[in-house]
C-alpha atoms as a PDB file:
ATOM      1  CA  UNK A   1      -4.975 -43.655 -73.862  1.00  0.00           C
ATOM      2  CA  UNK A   2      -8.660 -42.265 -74.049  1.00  0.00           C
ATOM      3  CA  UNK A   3     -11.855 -44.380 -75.010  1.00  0.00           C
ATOM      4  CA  UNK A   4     -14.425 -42.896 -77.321  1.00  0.00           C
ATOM      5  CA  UNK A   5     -15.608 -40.402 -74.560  1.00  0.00           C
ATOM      6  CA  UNK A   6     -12.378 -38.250 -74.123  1.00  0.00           C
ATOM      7  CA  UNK A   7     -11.360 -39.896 -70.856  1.00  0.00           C
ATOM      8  CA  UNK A   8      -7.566 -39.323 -69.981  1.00  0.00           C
ATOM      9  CA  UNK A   9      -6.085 -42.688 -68.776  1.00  0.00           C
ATOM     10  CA  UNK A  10      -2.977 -42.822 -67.417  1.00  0.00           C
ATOM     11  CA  UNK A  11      -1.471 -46.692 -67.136  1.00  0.00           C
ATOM     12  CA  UNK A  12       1.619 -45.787 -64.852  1.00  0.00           C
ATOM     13  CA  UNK A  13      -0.788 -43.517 -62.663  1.00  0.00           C
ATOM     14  CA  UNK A  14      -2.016 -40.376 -61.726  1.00  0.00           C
ATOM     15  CA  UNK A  15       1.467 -38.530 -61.400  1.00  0.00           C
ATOM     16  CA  UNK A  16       1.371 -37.581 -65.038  1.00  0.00           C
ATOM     17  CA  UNK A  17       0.425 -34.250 -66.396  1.00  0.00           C
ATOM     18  CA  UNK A  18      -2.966 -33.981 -66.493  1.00  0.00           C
ATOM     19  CA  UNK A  19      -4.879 -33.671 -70.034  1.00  0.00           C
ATOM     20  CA  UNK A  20      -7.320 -31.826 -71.916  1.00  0.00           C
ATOM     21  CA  UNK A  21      -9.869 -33.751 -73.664  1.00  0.00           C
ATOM     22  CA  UNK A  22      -8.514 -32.229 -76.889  1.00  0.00           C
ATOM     23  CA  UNK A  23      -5.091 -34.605 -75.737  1.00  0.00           C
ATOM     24  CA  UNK A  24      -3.255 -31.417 -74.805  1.00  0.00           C
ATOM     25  CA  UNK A  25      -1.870 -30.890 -71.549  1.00  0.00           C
ATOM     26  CA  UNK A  26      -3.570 -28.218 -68.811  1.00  0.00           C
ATOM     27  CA  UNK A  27      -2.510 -24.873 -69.970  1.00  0.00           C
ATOM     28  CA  UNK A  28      -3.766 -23.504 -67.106  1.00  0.00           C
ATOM     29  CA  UNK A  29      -4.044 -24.175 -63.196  1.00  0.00           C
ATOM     30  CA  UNK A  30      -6.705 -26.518 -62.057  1.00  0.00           C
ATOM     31  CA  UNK A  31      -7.944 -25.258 -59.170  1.00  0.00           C
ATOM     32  CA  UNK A  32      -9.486 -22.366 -61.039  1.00  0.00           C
ATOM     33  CA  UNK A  33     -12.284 -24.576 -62.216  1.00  0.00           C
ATOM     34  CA  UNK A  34     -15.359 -26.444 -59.831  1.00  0.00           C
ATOM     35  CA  UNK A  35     -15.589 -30.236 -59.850  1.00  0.00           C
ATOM     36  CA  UNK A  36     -18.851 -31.270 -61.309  1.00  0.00           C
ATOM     37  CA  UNK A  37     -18.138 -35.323 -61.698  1.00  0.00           C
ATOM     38  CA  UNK A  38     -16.003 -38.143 -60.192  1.00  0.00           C
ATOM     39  CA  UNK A  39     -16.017 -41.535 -60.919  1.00  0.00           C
ATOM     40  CA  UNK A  40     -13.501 -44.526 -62.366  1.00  0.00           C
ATOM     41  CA  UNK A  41     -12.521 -45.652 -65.367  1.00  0.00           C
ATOM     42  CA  UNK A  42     -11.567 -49.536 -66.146  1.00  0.00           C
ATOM     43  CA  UNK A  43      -9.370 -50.708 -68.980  1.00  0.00           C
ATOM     44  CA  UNK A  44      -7.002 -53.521 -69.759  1.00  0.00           C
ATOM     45  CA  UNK A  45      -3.961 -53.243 -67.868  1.00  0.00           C
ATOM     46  CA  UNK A  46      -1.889 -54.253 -70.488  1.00  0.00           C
ATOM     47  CA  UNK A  47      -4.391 -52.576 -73.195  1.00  0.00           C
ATOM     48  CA  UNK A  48      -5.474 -55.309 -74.688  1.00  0.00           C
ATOM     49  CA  UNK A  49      -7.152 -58.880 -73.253  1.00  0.00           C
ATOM     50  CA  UNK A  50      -4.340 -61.130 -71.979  1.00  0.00           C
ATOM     51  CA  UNK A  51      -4.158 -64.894 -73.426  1.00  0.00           C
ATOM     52  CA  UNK A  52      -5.044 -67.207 -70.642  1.00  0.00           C
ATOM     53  CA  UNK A  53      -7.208 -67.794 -67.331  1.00  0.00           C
ATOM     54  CA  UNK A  54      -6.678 -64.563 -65.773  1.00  0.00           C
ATOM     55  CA  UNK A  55      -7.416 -61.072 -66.932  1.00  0.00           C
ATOM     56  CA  UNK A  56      -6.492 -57.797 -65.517  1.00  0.00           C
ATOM     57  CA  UNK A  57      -8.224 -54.588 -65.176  1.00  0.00           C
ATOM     58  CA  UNK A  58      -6.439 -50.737 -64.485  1.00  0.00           C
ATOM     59  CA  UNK A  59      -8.963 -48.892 -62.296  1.00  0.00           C
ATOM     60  CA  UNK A  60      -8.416 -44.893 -62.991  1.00  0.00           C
ATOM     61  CA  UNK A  61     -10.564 -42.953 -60.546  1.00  0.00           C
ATOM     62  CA  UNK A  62     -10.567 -38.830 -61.928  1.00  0.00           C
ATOM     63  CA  UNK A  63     -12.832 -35.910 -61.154  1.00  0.00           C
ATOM     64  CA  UNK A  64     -14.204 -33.951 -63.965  1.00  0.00           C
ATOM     65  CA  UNK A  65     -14.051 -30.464 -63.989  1.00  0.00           C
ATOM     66  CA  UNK A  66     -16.653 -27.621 -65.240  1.00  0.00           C
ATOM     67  CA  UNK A  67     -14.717 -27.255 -68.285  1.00  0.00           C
ATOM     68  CA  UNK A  68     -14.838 -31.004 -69.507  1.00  0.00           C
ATOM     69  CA  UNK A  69     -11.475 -31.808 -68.366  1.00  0.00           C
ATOM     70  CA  UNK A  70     -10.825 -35.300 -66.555  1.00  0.00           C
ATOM     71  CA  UNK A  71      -8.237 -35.168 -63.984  1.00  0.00           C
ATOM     72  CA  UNK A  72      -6.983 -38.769 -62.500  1.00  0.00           C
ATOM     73  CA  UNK A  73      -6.144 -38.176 -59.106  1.00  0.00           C
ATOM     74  CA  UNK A  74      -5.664 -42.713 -58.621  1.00  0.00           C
ATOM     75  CA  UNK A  75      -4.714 -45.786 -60.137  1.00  0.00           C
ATOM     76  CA  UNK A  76      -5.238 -48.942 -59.087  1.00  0.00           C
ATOM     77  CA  UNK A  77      -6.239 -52.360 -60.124  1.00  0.00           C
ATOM     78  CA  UNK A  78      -7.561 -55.856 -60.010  1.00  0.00           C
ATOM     79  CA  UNK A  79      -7.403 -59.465 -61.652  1.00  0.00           C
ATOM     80  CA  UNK A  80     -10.030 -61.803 -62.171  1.00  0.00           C
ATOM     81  CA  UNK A  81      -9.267 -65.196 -62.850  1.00  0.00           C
ATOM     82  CA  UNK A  82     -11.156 -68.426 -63.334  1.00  0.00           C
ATOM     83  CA  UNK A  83     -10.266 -72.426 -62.476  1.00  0.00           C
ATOM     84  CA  UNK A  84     -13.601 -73.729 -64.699  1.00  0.00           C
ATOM     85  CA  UNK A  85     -13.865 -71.916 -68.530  1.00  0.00           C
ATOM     86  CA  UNK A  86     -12.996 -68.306 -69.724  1.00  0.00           C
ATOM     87  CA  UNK A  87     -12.165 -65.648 -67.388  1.00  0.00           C
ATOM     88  CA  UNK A  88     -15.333 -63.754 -68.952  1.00  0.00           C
ATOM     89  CA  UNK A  89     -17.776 -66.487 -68.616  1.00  0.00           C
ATOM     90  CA  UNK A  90     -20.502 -65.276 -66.394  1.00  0.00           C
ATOM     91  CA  UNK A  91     -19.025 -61.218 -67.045  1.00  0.00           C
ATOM     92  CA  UNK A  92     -21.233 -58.281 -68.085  1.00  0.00           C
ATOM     93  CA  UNK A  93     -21.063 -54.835 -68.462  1.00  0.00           C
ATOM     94  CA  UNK A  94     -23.081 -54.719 -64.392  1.00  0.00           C
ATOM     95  CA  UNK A  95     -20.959 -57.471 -62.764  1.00  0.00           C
ATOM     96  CA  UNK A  96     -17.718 -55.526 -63.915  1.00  0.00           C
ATOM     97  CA  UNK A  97     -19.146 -52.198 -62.538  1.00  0.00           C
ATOM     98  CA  UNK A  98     -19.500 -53.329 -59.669  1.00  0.00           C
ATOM     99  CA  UNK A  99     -15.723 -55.290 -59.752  1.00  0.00           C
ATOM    100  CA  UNK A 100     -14.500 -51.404 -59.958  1.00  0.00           C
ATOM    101  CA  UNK A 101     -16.590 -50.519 -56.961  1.00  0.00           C
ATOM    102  CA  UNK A 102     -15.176 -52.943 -55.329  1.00  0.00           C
ATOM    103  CA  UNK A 103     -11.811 -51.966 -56.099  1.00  0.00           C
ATOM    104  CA  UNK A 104     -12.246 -48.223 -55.124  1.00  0.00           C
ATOM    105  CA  UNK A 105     -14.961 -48.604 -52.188  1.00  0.00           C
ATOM    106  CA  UNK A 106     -13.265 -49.205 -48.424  1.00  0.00           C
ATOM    107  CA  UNK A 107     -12.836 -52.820 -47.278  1.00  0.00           C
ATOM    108  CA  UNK A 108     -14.543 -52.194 -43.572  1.00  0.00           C
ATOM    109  CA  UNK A 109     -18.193 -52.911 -43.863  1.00  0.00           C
ATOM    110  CA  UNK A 110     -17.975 -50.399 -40.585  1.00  0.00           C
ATOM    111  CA  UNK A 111     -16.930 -47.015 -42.424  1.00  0.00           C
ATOM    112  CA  UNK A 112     -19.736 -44.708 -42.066  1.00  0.00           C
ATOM    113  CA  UNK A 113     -19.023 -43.345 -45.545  1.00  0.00           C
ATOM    114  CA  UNK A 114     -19.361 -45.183 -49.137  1.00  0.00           C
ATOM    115  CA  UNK A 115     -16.236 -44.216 -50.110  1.00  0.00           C
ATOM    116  CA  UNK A 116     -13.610 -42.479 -49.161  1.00  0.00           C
ATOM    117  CA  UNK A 117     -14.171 -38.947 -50.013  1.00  0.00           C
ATOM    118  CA  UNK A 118     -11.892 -37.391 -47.598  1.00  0.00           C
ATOM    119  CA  UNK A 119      -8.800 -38.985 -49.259  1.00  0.00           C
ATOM    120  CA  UNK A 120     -10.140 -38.797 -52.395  1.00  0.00           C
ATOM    121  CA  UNK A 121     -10.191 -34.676 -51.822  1.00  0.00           C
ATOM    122  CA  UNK A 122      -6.591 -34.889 -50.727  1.00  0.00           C
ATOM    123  CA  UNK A 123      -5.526 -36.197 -53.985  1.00  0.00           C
ATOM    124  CA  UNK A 124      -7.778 -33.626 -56.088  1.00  0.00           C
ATOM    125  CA  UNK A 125      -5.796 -31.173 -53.809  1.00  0.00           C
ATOM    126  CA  UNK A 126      -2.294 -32.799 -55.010  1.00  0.00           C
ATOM    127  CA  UNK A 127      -3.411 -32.151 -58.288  1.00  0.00           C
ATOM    128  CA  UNK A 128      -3.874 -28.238 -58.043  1.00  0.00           C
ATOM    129  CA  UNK A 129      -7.817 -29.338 -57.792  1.00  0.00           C
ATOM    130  CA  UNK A 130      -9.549 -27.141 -55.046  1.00  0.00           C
ATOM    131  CA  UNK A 131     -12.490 -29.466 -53.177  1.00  0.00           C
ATOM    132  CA  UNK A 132     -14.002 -30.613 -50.420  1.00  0.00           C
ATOM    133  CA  UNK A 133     -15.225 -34.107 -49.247  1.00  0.00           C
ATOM    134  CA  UNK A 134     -18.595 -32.687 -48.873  1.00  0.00           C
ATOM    135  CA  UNK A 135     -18.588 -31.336 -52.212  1.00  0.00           C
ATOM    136  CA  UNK A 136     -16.964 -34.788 -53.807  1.00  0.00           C
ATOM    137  CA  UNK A 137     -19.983 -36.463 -51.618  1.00  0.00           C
ATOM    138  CA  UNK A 138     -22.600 -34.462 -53.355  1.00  0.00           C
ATOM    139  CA  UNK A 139     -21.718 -35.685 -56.968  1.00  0.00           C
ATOM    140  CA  UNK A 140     -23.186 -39.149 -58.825  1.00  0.00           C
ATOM    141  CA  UNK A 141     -19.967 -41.402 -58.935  1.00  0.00           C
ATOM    142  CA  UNK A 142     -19.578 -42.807 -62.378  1.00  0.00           C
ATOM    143  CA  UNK A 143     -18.083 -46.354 -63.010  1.00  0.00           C
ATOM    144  CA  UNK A 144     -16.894 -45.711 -67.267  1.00  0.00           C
ATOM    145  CA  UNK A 145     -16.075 -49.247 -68.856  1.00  0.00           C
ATOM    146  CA  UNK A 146     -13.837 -48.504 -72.257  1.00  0.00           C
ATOM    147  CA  UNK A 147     -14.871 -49.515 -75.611  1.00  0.00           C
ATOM    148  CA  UNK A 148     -12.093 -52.003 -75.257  1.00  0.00           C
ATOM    149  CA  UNK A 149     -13.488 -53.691 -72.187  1.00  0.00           C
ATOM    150  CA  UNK A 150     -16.996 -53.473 -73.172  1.00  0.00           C
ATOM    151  CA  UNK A 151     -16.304 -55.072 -76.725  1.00  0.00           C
ATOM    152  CA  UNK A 152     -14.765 -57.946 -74.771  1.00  0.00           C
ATOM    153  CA  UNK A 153     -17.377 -58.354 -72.248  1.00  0.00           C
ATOM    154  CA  UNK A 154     -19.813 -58.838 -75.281  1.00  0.00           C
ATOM    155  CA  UNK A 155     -17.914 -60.946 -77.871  1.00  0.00           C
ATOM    156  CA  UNK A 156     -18.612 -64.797 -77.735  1.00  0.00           C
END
């Protein structure tokens, strides 16, 4: 799946192939190219908004190499869920942001670091992706909402 920005999304998780923006797969090594973004994507789990009082939410977390190609290195998710109204009552395109972070940032309120750049290198690294922690560190971290979720988020 890819929203309207060329993000590759992969549901049953980062062990796929990954892709070129162009939908192709990597013709060519990885670790030849510099990571110049990182960051998470959220989408429907199921791909579309479930029926009901609970709602859940795929968490993709890629780097993005020099060439434009997004590589996921993790998948993960969450469910929100609400007693009182719609699941999306009170929901906007900040509050879900930050539901991602939450998702992908460390549950210790002790860890020195924001997130966990060390592991996140190690998965780059599974990927053929050559990087460091400290470079990982040095780059804005990205939270991308799809087109899907946003539209949701905003219709009444």
């Amino acid at each position: 799946m890819s929203d309207h920005r060329g993000w590759s999304v992969h549901p049953e998780g980062a062990n796929h192939p990954a892709k070129h923006p162009n939908g192709g797969d990597l013709a060519e090594p990885a670790r030849s190219y510099r990571v110049v973004g990182i960051g998470a994507i959220c989408d429907f789990r199921t791909g579309a908004p479930e029926p009901g009082p609970s709602q859940s939410f795929s968490v993709s977390e890629f780097v993005v190499l020099e060439d434009g190609r997004r590589v996921v290195v993790d998948h993960r998710g969450f469910t929100l869920g609400s007693n009182v109204g719609t699941v999306r009552a009170g929901l906007t395109p900040q509050v879900m942001s930050q539901q991602v972070l939450n998702v992908v940032l460390p549950d210790d309120d002790e860890c020195e670091d924001e997130h966990p750049w060390s592991w996140l290198a190690e998965l780059a690294r599974k990927h053929g992706i050559d990087v460091t922690a400290d470079e990982l560190k040095e780059l804005q971290y990205e939270v991308v909402l799809t087109d899907r979720v946003t539209r949701w988020l905003v219709t009444p």
